[in-house]
N, C-alpha and C. Protein backbone atom coordinates (compact mmCIF):
# COMPACT_ATOMS: atom_id res chain seq x y z
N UNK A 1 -43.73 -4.10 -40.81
CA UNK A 1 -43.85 -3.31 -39.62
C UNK A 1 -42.78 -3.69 -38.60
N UNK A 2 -42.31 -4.99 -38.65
CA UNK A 2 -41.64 -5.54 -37.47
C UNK A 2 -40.03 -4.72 -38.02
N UNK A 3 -39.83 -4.39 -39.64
CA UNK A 3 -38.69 -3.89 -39.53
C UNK A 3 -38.74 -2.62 -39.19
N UNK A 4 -39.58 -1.86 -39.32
CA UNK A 4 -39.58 -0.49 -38.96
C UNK A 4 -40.03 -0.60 -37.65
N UNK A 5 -40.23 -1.34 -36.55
CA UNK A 5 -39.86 -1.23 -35.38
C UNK A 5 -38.53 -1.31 -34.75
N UNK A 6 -37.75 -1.76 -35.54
CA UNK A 6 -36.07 -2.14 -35.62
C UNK A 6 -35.23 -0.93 -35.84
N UNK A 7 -35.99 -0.01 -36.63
CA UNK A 7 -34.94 1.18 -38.01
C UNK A 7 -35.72 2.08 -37.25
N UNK A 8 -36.62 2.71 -36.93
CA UNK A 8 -36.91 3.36 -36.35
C UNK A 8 -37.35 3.73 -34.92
N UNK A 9 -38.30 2.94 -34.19
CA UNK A 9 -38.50 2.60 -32.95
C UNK A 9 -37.08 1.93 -32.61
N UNK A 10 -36.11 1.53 -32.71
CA UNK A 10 -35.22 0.88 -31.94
C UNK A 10 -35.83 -0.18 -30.88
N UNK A 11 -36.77 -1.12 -31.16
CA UNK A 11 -37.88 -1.56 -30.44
C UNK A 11 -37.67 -3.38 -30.31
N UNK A 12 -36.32 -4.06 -30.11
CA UNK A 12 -36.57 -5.55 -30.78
C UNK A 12 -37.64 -6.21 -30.02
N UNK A 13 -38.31 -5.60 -28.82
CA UNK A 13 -39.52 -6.59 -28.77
C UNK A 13 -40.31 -6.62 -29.43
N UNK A 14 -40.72 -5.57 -29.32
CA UNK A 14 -41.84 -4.74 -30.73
C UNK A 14 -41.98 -5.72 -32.02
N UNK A 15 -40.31 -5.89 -32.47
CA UNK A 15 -40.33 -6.35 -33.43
C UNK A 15 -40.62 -7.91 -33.79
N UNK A 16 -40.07 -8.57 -32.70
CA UNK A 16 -40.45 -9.76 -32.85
C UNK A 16 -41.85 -9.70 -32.11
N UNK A 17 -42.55 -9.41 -31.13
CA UNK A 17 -44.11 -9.12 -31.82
C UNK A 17 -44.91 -9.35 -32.76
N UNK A 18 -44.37 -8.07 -33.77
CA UNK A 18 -44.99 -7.83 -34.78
C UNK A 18 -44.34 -9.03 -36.32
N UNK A 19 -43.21 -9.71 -35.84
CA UNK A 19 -42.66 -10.49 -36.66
C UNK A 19 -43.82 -11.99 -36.53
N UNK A 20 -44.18 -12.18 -35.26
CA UNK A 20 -45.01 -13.39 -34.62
C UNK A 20 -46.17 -13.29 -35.76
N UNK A 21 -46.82 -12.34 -35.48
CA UNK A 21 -48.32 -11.69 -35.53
C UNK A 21 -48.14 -11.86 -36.91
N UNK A 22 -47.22 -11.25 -37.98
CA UNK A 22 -46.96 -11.97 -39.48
C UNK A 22 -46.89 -13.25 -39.71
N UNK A 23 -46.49 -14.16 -39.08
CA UNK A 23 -46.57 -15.29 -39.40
C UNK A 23 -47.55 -16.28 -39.51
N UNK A 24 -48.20 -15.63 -38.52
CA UNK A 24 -49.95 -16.14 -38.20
C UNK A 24 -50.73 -15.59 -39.49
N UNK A 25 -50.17 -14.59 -39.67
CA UNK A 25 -51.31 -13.94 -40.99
C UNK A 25 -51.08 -14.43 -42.08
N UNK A 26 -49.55 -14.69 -42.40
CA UNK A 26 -49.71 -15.26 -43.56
C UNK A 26 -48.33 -16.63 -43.52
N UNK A 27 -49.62 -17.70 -43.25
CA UNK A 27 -49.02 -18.90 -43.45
C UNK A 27 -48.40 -19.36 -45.05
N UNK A 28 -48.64 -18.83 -46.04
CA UNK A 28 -47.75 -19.18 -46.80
C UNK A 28 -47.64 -17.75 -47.84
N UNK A 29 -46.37 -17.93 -48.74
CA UNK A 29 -45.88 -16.77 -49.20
C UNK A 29 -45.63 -17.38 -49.98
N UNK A 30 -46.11 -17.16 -51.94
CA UNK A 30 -45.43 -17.70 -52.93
C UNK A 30 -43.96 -17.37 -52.94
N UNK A 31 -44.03 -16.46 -52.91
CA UNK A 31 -42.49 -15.73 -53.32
C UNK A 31 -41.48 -16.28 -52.47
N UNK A 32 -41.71 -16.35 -51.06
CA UNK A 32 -40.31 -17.56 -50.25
C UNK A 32 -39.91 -16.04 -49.34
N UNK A 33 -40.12 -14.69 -49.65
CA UNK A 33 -39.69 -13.77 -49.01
C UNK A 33 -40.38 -13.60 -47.15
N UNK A 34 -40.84 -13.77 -47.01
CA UNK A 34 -41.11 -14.03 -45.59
C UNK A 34 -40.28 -14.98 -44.49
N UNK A 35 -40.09 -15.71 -44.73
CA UNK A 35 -39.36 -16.76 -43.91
C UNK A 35 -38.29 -16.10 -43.91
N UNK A 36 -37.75 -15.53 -44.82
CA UNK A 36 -36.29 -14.72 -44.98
C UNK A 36 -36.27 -13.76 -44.07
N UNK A 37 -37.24 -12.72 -44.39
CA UNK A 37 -37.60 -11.45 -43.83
C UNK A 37 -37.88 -11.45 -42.51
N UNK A 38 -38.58 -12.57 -42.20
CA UNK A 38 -38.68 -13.11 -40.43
C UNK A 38 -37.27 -13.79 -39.92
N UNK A 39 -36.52 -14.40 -40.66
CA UNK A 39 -34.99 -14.89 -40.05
C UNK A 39 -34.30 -13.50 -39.83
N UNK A 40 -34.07 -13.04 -40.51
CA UNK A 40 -33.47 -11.35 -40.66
C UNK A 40 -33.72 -10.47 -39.70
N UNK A 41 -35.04 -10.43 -38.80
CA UNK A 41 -35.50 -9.99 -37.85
C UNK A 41 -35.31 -10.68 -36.33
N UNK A 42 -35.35 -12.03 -36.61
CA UNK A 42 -34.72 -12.69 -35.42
C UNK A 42 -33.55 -12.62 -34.98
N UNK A 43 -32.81 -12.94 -36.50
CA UNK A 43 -30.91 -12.23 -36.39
C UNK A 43 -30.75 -10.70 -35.60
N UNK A 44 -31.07 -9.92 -36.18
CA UNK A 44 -31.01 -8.60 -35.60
C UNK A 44 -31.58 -8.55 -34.17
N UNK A 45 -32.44 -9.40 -33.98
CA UNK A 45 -33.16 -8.78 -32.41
C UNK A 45 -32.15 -9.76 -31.60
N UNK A 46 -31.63 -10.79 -32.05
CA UNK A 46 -30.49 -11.54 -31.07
C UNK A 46 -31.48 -13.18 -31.11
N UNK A 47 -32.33 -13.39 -31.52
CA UNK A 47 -33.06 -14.68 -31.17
C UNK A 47 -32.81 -15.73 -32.36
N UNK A 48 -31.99 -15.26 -33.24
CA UNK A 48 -32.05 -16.39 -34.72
C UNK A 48 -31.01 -17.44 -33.94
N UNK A 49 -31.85 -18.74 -34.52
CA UNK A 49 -30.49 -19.56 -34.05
C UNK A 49 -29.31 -19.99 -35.56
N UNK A 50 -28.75 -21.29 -35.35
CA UNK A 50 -27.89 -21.49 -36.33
C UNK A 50 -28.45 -21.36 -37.32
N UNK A 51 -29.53 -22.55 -37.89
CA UNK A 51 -29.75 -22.32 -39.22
C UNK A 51 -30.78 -20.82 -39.74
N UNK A 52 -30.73 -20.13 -38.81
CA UNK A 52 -31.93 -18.51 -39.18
C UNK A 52 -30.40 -17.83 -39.36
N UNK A 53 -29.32 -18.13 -38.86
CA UNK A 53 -27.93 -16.86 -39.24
C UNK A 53 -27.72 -17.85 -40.59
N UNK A 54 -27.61 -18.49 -40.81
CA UNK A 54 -27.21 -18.95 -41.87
C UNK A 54 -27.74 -19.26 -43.32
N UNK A 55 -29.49 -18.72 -43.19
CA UNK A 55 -29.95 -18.59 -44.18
C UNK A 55 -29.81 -17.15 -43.99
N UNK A 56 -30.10 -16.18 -43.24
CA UNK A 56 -29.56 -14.93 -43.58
C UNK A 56 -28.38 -15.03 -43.93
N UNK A 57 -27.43 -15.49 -43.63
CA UNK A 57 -25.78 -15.21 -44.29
C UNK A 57 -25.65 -15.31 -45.87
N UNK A 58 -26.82 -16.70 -46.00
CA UNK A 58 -26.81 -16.75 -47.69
C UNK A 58 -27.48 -15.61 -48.63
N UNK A 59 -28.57 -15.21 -47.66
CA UNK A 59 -29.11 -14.59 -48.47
C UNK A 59 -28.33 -12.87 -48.58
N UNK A 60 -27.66 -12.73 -47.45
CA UNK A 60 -27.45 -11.34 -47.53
C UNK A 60 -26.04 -11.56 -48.92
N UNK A 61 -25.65 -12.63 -49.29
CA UNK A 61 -24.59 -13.02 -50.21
C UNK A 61 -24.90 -12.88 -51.51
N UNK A 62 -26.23 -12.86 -51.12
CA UNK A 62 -27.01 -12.79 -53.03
C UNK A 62 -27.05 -11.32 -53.78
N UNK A 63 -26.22 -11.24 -54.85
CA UNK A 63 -25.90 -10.11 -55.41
C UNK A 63 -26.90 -8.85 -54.83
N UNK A 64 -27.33 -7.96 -55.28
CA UNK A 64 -28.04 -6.81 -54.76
C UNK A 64 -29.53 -6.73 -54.68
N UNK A 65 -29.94 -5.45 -53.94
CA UNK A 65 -31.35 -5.55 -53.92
C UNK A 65 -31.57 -5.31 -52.04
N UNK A 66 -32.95 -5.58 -52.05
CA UNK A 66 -33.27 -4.85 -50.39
C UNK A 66 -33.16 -5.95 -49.75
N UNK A 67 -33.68 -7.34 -50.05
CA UNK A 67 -33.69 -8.50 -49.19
C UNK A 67 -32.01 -8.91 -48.80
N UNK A 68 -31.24 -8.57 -50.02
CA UNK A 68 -29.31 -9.19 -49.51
C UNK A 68 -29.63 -8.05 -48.73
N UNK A 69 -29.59 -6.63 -48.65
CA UNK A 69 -28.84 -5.55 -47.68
C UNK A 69 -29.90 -5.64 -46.32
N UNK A 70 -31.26 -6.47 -46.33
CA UNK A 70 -31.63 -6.00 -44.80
C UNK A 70 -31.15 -7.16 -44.14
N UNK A 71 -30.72 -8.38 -44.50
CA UNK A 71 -30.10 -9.49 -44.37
C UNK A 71 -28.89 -8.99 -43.86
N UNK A 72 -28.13 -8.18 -44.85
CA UNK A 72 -26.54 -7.68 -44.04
C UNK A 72 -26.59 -6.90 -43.07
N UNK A 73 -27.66 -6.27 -43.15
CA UNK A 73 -27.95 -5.37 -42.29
C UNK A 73 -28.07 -5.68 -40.57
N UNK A 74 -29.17 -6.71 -40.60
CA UNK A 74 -29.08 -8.21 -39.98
C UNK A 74 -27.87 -8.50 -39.22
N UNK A 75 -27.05 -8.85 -39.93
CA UNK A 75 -26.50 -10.04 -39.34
C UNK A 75 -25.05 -8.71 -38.97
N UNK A 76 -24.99 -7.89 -39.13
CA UNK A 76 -24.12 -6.53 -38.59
C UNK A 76 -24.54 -6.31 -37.21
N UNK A 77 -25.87 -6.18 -37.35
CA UNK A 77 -26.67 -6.29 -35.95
C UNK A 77 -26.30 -6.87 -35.19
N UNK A 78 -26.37 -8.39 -35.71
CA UNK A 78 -25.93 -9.27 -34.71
C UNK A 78 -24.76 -9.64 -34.36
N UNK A 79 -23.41 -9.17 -35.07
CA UNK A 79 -21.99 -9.44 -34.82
C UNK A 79 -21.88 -8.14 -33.61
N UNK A 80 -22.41 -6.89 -34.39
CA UNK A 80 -22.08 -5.74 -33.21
C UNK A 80 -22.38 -6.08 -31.56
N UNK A 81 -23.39 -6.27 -31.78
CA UNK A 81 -23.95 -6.85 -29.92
C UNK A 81 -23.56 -8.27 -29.76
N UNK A 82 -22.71 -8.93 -30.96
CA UNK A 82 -22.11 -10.22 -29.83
C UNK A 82 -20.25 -9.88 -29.96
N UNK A 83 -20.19 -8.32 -30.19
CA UNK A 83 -18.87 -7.82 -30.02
C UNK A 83 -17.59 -8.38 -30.82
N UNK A 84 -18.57 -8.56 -32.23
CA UNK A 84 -17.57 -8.68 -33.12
C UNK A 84 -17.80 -7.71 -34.54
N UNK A 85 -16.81 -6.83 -33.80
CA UNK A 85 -16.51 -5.46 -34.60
C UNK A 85 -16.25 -5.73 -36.24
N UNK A 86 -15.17 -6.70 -36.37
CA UNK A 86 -14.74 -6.89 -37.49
C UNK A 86 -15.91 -7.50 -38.59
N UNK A 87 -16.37 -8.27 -38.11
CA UNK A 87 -17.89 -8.88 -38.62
C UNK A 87 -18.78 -8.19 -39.24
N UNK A 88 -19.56 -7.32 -37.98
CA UNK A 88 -20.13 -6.35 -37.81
C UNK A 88 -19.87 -5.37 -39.09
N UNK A 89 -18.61 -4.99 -39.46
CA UNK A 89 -17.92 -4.12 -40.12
C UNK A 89 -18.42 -4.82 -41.71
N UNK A 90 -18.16 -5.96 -41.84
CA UNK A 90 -17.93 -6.63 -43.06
C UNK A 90 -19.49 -6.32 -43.31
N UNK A 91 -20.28 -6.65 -42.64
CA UNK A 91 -21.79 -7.23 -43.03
C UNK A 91 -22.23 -5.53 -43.20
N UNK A 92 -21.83 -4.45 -43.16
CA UNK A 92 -22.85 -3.20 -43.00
C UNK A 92 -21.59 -2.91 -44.23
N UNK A 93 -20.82 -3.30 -44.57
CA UNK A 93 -20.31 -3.26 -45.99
C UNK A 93 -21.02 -3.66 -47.39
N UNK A 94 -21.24 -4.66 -46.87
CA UNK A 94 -22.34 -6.00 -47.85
C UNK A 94 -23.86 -5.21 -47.80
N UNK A 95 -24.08 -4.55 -46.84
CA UNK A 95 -25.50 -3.87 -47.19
C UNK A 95 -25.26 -2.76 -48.07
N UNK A 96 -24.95 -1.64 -47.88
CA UNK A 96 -24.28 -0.78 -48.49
C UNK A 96 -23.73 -1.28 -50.00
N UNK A 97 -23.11 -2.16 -50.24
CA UNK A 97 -22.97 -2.27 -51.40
C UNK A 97 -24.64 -3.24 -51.71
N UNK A 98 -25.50 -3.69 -50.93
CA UNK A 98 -26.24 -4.42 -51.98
C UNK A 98 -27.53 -3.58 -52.38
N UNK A 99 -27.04 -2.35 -51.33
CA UNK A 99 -28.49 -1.28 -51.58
C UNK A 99 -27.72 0.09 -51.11
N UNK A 100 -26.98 0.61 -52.19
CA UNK A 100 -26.04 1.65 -51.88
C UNK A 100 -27.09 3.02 -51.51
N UNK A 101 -28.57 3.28 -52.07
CA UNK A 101 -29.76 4.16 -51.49
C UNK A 101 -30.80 4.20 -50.57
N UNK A 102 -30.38 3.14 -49.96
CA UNK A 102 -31.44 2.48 -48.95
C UNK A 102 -31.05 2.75 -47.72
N UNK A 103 -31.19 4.27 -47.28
CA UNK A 103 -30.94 4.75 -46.81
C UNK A 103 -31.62 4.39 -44.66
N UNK A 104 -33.07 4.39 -45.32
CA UNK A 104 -33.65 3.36 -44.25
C UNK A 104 -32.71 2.43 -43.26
N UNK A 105 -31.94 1.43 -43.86
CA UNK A 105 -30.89 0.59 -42.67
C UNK A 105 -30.15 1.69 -42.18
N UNK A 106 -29.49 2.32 -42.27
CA UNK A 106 -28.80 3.24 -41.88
C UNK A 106 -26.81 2.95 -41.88
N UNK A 107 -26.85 2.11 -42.78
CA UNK A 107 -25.73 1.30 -43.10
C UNK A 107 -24.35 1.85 -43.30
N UNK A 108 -24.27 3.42 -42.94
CA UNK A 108 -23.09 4.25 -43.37
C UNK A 108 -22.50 4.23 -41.57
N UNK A 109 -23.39 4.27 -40.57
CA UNK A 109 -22.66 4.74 -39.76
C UNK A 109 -23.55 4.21 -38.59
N UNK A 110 -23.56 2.69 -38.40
CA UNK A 110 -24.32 1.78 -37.36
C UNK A 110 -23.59 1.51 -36.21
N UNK A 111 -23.72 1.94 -35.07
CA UNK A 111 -23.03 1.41 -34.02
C UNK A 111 -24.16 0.72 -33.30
N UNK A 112 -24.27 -0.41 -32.93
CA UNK A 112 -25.56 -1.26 -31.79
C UNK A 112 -26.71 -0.85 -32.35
N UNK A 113 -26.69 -0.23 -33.77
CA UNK A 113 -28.29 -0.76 -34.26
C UNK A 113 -29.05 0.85 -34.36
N UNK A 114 -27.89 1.64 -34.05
CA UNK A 114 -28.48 3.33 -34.04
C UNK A 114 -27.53 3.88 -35.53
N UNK A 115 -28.20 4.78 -35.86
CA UNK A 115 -26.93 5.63 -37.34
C UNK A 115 -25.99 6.62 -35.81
N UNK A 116 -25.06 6.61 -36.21
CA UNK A 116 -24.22 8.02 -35.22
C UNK A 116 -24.85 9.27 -35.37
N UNK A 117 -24.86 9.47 -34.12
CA UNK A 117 -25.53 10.86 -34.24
C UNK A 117 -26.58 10.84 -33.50
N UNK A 118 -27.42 10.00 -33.58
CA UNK A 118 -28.98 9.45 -33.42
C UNK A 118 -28.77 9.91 -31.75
């Protein structure tokens, strides 16, 4: 929910909110995908610190699939609003190639976290 307050609501309080309120619910996750999925959300809303950009950086590095592209997706987010275009550019590349149908990020045409047009 906290990402579709992000992709759709354009909402980052919302999201980290609803990112909090997950964590409380579920204190542990076999799979390891949560902690990810909550760094990824902090990145994008502007609150991840070093090591939350940098396990997103790894993970958005990991060949394909939805967790590398919302990770790139992520961390595009976060180069765009700390005004690094070129960055920004690279990482909504890396989504796009790691989820070329996942249409949801909106990864063809992101400026500050909106598709153009929007």
């Amino acid at each position: 929910m906290a990402l579709v307050a992000l992709l759709e609501k354009q909402d980052p309080a919302e999201a980290r909110r609803l990112a909090a309120e997950a964590r409380e619910l579920e204190k542990t996750d076999a799979a390891g995908g949560l902690p990810v999925l909550d760094g990824a959300i902090r990145v994008a809303t502007g609150e991840g610190d070093e090591e939350t950009i940098g396990r997103t950086r790894r993970t958005a590095g990991r060949g394909v699939g939805a967790m590398p592209a919302v990770c790139a997706w992520a961390l595009s987010r976060y180069f765009e609003n700390a005004g690094q275009a070129a960055e920004a550019a690279r990482y909504r590349d890396r989504a796009r190639d790691a989820a070329p149908y996942f249409f949801g990020l909106g990864v063809d045409k992101v400026t500050n976290g909106r598709v153009a047009g929007d």
